[in-house]
N, C-alpha and C. Protein backbone atom coordinates (compact mmCIF):
# COMPACT_ATOMS: atom_id res chain seq x y z
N UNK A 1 -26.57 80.65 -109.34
CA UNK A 1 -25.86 80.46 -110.60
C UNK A 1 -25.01 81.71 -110.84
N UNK A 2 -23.61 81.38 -110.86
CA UNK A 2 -22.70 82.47 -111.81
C UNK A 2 -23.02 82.72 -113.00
N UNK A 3 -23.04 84.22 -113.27
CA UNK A 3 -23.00 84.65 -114.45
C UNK A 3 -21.53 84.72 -115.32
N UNK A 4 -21.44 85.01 -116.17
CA UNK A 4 -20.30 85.61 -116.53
C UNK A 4 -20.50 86.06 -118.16
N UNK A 5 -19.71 87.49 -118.18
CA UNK A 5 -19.67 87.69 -119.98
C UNK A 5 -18.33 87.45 -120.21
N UNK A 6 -18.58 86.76 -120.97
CA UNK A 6 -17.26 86.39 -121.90
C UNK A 6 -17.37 85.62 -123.51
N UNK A 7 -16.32 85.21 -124.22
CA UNK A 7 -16.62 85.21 -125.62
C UNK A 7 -16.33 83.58 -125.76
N UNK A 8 -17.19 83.20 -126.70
CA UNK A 8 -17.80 82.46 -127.26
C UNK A 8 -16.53 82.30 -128.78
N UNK A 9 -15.45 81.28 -128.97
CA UNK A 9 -14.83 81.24 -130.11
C UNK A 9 -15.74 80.68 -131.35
N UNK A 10 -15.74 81.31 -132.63
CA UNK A 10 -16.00 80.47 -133.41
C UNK A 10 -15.26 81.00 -134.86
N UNK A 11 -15.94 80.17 -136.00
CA UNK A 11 -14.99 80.79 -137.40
C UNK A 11 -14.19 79.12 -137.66
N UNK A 12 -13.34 78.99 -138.62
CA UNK A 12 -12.90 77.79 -139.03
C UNK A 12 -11.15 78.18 -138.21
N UNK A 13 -10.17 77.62 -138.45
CA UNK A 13 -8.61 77.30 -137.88
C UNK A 13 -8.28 78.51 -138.76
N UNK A 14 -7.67 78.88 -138.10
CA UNK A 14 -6.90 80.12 -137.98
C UNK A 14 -7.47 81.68 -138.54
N UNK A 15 -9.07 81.23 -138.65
CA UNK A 15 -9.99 82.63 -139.04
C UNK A 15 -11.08 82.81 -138.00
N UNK A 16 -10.39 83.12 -136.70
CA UNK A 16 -11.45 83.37 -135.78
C UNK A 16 -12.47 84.54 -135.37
N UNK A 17 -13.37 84.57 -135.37
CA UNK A 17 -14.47 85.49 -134.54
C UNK A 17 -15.01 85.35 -133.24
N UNK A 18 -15.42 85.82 -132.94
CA UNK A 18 -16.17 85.91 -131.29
C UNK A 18 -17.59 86.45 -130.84
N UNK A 19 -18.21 85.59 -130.50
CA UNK A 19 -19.45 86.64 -129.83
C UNK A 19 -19.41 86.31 -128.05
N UNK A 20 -19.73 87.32 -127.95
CA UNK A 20 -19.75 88.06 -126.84
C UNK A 20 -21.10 87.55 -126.10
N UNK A 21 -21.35 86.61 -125.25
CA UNK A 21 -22.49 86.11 -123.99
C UNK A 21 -22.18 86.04 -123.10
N UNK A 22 -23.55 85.34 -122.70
CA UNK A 22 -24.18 85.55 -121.09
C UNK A 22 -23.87 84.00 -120.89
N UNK A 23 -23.17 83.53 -120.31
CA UNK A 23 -23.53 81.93 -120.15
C UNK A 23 -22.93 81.97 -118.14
N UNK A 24 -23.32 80.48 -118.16
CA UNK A 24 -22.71 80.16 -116.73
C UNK A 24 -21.79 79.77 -116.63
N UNK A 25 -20.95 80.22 -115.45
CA UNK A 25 -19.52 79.91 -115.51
C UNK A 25 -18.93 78.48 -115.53
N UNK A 26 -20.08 77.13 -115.06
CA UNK A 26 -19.59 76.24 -115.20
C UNK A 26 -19.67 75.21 -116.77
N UNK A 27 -20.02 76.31 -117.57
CA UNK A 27 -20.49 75.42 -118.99
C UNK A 27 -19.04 76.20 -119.64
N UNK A 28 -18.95 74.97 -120.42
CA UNK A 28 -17.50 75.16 -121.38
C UNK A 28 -17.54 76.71 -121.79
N UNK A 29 -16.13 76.96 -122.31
CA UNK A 29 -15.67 78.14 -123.23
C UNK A 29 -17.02 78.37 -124.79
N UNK A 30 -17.28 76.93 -125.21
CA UNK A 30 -17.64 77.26 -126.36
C UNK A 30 -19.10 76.62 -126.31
N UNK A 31 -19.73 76.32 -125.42
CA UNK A 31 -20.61 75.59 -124.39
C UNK A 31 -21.98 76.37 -124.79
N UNK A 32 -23.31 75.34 -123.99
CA UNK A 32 -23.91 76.55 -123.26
C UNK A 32 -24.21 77.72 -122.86
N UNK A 33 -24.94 78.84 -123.53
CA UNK A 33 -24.89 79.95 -123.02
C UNK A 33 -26.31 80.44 -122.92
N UNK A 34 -26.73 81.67 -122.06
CA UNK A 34 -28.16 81.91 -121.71
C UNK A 34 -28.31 83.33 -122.79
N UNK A 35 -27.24 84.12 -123.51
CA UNK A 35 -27.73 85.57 -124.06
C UNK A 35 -26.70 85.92 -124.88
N UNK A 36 -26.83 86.08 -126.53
CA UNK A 36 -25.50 86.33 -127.22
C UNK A 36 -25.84 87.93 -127.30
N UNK A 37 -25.05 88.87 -126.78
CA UNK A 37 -24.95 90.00 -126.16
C UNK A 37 -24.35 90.99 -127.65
N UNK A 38 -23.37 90.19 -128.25
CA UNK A 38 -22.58 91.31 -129.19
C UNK A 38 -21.63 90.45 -129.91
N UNK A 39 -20.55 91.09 -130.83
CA UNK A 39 -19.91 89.83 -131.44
C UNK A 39 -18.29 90.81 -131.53
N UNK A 40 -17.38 90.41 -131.83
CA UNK A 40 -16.05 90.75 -131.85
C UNK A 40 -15.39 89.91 -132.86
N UNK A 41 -14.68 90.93 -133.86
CA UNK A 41 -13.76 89.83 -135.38
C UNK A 41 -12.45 90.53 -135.13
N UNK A 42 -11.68 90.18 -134.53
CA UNK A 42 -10.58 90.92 -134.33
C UNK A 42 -9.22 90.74 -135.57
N UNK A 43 -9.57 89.93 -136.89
CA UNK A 43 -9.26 89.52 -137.94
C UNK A 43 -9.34 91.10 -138.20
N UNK A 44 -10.57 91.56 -138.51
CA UNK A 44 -10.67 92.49 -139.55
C UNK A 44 -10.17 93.63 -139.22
N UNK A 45 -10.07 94.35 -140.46
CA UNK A 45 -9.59 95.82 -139.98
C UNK A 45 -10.22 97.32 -140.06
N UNK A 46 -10.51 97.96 -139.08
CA UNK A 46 -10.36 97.88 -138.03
C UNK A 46 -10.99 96.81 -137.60
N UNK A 47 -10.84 96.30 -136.44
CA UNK A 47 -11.34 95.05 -135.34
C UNK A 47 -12.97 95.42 -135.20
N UNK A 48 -13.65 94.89 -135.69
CA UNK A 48 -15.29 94.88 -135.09
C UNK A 48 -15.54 94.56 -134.13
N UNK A 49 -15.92 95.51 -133.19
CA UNK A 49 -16.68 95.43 -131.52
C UNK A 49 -18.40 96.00 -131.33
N UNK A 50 -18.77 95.22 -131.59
CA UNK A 50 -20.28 95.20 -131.43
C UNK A 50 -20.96 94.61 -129.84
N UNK A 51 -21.36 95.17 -129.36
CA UNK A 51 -21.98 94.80 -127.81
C UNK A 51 -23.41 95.24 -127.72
N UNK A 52 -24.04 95.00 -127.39
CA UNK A 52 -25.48 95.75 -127.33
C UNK A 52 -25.05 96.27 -125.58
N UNK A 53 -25.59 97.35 -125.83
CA UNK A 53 -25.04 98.67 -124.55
C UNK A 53 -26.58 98.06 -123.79
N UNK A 54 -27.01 98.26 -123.94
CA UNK A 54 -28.53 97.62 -123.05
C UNK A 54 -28.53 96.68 -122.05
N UNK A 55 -28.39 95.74 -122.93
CA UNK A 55 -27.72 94.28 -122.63
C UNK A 55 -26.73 93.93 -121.61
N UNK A 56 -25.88 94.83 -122.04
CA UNK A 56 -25.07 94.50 -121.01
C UNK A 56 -25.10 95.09 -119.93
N UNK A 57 -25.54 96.23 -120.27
CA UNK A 57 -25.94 96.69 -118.68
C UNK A 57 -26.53 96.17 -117.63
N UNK A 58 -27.70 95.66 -118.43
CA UNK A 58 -28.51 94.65 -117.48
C UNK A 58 -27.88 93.95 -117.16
N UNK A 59 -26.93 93.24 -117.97
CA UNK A 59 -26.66 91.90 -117.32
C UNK A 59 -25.22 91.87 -116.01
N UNK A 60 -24.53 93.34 -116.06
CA UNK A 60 -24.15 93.78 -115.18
C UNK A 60 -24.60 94.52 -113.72
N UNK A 61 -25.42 95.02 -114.17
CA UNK A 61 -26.38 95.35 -113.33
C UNK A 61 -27.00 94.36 -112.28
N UNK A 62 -27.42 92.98 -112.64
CA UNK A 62 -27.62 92.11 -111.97
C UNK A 62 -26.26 91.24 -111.40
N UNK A 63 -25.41 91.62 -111.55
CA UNK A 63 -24.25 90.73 -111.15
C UNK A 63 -23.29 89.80 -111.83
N UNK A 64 -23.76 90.00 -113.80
CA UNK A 64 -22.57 89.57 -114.54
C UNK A 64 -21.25 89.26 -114.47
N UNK A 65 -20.13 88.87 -113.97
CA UNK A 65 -18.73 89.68 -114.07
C UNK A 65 -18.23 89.20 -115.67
N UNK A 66 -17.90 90.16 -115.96
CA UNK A 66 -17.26 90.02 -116.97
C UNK A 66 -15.68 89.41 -117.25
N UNK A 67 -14.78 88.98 -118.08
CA UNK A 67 -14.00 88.04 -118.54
C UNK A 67 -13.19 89.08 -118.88
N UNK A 68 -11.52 89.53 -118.43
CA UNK A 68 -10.49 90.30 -118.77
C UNK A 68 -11.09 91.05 -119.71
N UNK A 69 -10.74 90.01 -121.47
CA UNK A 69 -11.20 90.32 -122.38
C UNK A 69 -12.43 91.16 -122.42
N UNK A 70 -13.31 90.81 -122.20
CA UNK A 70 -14.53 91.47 -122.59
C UNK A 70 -14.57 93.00 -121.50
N UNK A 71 -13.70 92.92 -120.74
CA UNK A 71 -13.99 94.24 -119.72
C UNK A 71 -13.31 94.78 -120.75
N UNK A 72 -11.98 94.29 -121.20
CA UNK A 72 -11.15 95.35 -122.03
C UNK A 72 -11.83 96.10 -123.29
N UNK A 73 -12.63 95.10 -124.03
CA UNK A 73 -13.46 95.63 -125.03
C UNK A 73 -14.38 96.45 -124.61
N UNK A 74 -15.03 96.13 -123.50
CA UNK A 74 -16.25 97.19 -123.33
C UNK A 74 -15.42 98.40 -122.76
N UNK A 75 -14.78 98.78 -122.39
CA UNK A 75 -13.87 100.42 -121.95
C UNK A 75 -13.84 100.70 -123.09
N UNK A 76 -13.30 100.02 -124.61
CA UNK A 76 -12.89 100.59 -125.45
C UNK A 76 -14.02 101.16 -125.93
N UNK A 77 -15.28 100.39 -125.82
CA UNK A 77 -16.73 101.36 -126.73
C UNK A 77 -17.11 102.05 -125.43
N UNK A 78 -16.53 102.31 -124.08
CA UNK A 78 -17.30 102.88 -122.75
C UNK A 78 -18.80 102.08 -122.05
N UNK A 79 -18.68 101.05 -122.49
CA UNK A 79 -20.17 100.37 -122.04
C UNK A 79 -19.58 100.57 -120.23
N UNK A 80 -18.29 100.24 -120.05
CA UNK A 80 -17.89 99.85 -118.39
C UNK A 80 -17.70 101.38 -117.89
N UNK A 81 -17.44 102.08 -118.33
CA UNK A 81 -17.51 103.51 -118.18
C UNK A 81 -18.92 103.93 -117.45
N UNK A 82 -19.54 103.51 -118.60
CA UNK A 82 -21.63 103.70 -118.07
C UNK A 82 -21.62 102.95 -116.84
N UNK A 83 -21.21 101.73 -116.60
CA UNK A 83 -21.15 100.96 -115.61
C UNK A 83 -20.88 101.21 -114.25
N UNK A 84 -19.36 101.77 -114.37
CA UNK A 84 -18.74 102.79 -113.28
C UNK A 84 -19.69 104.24 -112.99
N UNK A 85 -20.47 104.68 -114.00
CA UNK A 85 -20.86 105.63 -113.16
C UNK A 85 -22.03 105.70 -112.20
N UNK A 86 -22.62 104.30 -112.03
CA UNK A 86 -23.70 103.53 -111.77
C UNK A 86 -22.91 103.35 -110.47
N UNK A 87 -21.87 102.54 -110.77
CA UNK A 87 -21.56 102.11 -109.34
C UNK A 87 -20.18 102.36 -109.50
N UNK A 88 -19.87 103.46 -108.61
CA UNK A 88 -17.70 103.20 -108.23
C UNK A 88 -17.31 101.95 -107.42
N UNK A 89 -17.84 101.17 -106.85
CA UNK A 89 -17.33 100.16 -106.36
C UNK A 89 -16.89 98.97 -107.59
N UNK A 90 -17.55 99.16 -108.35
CA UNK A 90 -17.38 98.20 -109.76
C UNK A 90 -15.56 98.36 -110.06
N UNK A 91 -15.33 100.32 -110.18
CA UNK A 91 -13.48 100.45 -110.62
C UNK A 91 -12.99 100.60 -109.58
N UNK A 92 -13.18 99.99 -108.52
CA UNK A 92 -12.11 99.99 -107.18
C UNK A 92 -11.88 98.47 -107.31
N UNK A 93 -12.84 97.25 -107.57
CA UNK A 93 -11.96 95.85 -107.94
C UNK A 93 -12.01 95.40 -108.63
N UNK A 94 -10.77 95.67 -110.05
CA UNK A 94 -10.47 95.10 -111.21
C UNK A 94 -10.28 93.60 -110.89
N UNK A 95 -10.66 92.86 -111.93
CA UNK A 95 -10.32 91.24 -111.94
C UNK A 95 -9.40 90.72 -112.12
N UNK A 96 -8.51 89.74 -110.95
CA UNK A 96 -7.28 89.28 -110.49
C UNK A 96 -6.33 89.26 -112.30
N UNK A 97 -5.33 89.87 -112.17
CA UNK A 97 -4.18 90.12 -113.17
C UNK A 97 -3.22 89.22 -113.36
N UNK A 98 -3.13 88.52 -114.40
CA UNK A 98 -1.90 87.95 -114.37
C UNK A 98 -0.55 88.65 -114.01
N UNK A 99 0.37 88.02 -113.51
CA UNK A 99 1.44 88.77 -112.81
C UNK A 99 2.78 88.03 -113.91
N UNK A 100 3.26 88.62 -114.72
CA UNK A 100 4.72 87.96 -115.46
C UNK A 100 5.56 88.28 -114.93
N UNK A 101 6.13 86.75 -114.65
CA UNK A 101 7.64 86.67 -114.07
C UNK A 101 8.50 86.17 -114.65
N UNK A 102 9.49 86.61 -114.40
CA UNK A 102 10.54 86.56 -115.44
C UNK A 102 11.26 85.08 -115.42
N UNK A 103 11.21 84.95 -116.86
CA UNK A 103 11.14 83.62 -117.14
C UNK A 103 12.69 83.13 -117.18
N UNK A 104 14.17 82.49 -116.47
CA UNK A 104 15.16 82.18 -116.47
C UNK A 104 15.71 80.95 -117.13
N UNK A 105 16.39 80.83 -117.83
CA UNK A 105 16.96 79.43 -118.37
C UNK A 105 17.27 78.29 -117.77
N UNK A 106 17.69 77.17 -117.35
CA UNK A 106 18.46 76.38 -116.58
C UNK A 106 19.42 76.73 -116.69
N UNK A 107 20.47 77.60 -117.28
CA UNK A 107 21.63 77.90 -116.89
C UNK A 107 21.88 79.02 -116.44
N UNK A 108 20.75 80.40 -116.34
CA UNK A 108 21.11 81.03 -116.02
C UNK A 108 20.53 81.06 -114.37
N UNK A 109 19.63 79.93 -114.04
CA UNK A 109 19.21 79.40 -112.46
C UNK A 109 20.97 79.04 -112.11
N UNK A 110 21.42 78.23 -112.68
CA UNK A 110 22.42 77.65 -111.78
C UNK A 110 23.79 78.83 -111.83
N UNK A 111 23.90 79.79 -112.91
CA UNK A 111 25.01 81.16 -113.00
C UNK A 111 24.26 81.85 -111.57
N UNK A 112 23.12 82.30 -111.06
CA UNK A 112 22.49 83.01 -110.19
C UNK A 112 22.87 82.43 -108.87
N UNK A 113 22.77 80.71 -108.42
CA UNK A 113 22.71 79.90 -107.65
C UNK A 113 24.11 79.72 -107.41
N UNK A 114 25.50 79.79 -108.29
CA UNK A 114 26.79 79.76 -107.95
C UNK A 114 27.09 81.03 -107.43
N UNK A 115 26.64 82.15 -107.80
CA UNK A 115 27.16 83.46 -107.90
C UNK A 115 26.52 83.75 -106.11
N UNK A 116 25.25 83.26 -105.58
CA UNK A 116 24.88 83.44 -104.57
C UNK A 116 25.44 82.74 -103.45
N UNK A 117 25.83 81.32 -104.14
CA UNK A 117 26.61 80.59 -102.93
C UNK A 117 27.86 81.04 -102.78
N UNK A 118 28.49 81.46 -103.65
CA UNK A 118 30.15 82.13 -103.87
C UNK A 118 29.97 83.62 -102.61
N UNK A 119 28.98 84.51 -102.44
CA UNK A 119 28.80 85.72 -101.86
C UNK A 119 28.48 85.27 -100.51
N UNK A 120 28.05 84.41 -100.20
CA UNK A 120 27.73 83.48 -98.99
C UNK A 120 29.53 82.85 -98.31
N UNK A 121 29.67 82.41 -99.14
CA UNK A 121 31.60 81.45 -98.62
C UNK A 121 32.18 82.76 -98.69
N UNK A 122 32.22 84.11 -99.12
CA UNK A 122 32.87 85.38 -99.13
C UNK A 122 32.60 85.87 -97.67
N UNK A 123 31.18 86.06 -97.65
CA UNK A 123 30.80 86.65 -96.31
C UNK A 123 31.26 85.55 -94.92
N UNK A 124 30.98 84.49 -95.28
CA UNK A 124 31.90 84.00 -94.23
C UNK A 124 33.21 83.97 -94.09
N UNK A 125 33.66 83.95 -94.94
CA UNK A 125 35.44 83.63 -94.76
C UNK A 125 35.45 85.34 -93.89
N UNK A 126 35.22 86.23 -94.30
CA UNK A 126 35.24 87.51 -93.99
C UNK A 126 34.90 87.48 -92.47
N UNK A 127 33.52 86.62 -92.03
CA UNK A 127 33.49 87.64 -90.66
C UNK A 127 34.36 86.66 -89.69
N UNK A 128 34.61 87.05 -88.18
CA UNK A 128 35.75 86.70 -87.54
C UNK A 128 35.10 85.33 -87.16
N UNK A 129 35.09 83.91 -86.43
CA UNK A 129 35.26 83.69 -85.34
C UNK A 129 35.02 83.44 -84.20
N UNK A 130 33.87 83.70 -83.59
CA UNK A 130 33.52 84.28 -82.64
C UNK A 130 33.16 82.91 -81.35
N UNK A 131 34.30 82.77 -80.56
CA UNK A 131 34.51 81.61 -79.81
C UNK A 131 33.91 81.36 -78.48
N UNK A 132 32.66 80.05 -78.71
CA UNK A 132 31.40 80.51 -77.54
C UNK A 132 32.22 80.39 -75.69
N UNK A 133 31.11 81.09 -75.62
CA UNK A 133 31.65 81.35 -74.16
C UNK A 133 31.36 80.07 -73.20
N UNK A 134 32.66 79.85 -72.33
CA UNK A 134 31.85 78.82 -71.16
C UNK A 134 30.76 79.19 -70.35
N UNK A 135 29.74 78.34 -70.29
CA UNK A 135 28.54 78.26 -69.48
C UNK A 135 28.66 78.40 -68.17
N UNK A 136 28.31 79.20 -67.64
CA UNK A 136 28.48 79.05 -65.85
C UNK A 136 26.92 79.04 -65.52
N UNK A 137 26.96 77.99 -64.60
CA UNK A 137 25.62 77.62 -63.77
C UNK A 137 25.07 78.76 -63.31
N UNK A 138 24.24 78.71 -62.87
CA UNK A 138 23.95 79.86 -62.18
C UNK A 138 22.87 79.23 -61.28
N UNK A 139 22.48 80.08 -59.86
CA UNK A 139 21.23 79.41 -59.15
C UNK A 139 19.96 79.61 -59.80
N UNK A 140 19.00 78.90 -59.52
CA UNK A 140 17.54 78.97 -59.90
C UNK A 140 17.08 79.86 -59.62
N UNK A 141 16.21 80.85 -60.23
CA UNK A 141 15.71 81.55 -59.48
C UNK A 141 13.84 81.48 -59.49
N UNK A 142 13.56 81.83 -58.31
CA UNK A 142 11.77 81.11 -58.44
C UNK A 142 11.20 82.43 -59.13
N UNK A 143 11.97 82.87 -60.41
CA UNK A 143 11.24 84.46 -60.91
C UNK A 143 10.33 84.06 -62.26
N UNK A 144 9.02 84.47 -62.33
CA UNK A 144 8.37 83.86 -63.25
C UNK A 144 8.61 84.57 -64.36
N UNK A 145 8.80 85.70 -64.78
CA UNK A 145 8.95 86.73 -65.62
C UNK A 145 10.15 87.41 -65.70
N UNK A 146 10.37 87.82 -66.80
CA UNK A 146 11.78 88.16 -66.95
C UNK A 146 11.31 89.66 -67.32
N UNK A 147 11.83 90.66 -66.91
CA UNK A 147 11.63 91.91 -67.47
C UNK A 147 12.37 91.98 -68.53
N UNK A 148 12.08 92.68 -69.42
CA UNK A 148 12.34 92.91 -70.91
C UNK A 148 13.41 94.40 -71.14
N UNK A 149 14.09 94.17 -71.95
CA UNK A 149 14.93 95.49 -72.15
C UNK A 149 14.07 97.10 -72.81
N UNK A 150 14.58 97.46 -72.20
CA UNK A 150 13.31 98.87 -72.39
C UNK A 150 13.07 98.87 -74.01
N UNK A 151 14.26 98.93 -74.51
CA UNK A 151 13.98 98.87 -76.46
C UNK A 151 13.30 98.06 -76.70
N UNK A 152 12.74 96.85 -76.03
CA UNK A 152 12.39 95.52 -76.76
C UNK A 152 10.77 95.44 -77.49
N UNK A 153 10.59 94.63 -78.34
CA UNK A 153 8.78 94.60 -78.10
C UNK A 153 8.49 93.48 -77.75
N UNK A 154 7.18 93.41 -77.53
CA UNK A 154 6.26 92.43 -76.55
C UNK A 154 6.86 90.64 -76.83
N UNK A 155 7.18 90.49 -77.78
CA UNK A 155 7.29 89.65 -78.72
C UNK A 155 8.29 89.13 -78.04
N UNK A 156 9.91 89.61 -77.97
CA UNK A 156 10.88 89.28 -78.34
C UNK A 156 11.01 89.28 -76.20
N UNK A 157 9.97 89.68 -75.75
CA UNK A 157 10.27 89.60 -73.94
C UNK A 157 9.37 87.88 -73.81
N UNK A 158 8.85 87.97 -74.60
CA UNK A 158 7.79 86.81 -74.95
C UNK A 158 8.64 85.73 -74.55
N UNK A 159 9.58 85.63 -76.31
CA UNK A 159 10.24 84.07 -76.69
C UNK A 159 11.51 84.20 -75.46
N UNK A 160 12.36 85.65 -74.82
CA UNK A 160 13.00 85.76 -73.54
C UNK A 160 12.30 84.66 -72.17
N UNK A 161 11.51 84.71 -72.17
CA UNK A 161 10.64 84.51 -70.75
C UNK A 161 10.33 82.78 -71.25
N UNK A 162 10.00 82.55 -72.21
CA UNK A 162 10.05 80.94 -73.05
C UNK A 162 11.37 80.21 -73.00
N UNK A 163 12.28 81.05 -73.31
CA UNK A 163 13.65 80.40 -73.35
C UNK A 163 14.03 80.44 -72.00
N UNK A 164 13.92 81.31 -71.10
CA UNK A 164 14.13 81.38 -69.31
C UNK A 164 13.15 79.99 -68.25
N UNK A 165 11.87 79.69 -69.10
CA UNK A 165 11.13 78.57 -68.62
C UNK A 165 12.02 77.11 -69.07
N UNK A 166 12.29 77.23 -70.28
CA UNK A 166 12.80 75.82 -70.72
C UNK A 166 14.24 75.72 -69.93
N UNK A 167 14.99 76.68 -69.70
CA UNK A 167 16.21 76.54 -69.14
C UNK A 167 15.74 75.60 -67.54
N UNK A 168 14.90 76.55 -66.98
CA UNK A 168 14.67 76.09 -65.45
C UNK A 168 14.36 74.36 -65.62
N UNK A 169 13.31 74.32 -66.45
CA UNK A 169 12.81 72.78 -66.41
C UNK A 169 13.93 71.72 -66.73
N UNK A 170 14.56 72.33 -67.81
CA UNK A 170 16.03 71.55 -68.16
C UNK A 170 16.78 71.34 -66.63
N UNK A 171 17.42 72.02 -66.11
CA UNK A 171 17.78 72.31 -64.76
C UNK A 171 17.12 70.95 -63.96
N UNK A 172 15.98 71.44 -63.63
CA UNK A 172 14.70 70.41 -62.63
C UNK A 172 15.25 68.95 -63.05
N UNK A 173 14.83 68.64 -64.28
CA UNK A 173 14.82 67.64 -64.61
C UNK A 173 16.48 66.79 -64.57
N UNK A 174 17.45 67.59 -64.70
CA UNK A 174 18.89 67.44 -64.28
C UNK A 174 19.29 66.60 -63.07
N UNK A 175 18.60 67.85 -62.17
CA UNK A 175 18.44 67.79 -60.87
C UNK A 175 17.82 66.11 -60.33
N UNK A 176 16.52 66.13 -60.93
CA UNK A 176 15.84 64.80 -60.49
C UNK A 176 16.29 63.84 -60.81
N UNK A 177 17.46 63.55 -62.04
CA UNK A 177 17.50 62.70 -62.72
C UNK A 177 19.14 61.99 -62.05
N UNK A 178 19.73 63.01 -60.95
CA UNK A 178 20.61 63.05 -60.68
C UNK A 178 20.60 62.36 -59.07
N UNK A 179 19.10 63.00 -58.75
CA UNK A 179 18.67 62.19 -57.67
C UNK A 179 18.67 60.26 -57.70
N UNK A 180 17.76 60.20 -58.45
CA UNK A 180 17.01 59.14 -58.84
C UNK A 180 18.06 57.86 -59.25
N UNK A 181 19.52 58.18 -59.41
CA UNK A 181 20.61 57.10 -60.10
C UNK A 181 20.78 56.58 -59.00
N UNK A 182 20.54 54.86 -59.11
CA UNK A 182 21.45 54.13 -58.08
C UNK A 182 22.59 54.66 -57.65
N UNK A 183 23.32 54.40 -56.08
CA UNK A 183 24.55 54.87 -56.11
C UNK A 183 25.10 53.38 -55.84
N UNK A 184 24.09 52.40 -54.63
CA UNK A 184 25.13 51.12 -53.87
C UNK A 184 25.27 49.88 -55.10
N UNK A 185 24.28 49.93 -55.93
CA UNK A 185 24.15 48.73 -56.84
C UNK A 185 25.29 48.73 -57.76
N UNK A 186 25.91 47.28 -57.89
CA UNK A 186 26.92 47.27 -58.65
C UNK A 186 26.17 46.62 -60.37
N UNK A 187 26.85 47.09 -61.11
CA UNK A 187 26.61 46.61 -62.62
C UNK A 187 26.31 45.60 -62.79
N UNK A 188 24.99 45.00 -62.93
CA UNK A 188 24.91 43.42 -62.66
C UNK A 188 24.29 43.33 -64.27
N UNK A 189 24.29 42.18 -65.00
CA UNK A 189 23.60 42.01 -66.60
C UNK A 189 22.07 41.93 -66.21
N UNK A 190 21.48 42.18 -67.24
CA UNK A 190 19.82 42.40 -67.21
C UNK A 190 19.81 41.07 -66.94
N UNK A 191 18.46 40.16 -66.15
CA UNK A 191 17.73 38.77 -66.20
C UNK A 191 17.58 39.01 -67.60
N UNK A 192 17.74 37.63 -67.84
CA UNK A 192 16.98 36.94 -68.84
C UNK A 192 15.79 36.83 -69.07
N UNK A 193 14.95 36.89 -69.86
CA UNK A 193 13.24 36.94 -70.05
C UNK A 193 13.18 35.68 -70.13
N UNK A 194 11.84 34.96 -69.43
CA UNK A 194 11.20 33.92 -69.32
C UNK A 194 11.03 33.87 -70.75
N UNK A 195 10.85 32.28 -71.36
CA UNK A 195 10.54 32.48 -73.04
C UNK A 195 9.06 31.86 -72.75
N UNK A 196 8.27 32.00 -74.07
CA UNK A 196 6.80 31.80 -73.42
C UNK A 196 6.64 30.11 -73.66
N UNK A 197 7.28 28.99 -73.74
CA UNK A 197 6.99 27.88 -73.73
C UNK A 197 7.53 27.34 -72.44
N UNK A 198 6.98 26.34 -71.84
CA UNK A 198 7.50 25.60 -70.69
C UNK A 198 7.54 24.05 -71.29
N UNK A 199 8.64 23.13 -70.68
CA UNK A 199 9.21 22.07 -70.89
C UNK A 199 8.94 21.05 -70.21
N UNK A 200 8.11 21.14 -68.96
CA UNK A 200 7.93 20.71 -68.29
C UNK A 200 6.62 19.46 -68.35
């Protein structure tokens, strides 16, 4: 069973409080819980943060994780402080962060999306040209490996020596296929297929 501390909403619409438990991670937000630990009114002023320091220790101690929120509150009274000095592996992995990304309009997606395709038709019109070369045959050679250019890495002698195999087989298969064509037979129409009923 997962533990987890985290808070417990309660109070009427739009006058909320919080207490602070022990429940399992698969029972609702406002659910089930095994230990009400402390309570939080973030209404009032100052904000009331009550935790029982005991409590939670233990219940960290055994493998609690605690809920953003509630880590943030407990630094503020140092309960996670006590925690960390128990164990440094605890402040080497904070709990996964939301990451905000920046949120764009539909018009300013498609101002970004013209402005990128426009720098794209620029860069091409700009570069020259470049008019492929004729292919010249060349003989086969029975070389299994291609040596690699001294700058190169392993990788790039790799997909060299891949592209040097597919050429040869291309070739082979040229070759056989060149063999294999009738030369004396003249163009005659396919037979006709037998149909599967007989008349007879």
């Amino acid at each position: 069973m997962t533990t987890r501390i985290r808070l417990r909403r309660m109070g009427s619409n739009k006058r909320p409080f919080f207490r602070v438990v022990v429940a399992d991670q698969r029972s609702p937000r406002d659910g089930r819980f095994i230990e009400n630990i402390g309570k939080y009114h973030p209404l009032d002023d100052p904000s009331v943060i009550e935790i029982d320091q005991d409590r939670a220790l233990h219940w960290l101690r055994v493998g609690a994780q605690p809920s953003n929120q509630v880590r943030n509150l407990m630094n503020k009274i140092g309960i996670w402080d006590e925690f960390v000095k128990e164990r440094p592996s605890a402040a080497a992995s904070p709990a996964k962060e939301r990451t905000s990304k920046p949120k764009l309009s539909k018009k300013a997606k498609q101002k970004a999306e013209a402005a990128a395709s426009e720098s794209e038709q620029a860069a091409v019109q700009e570069t020259p040209q470049v008019e492929p070369e004729p292919e010249v045959s060349e003989p086969v050679v029975e070389e299994t490996e291609v040596a690699a250019p001294e700058g190169a890495t392993p990788e790039v002698a790799e997909t060299e020596v891949a592209e040097a195999d597919a050429a040869e087989s291309v070739e082979a298969v040229a070759d056989a296929s060149a063999e294999e064509a009738p030369t004396s037979e003249p163009d005659r129409p396919p037979a006709a297929e037998p149909s599967g009923t007989d008349d007879a």
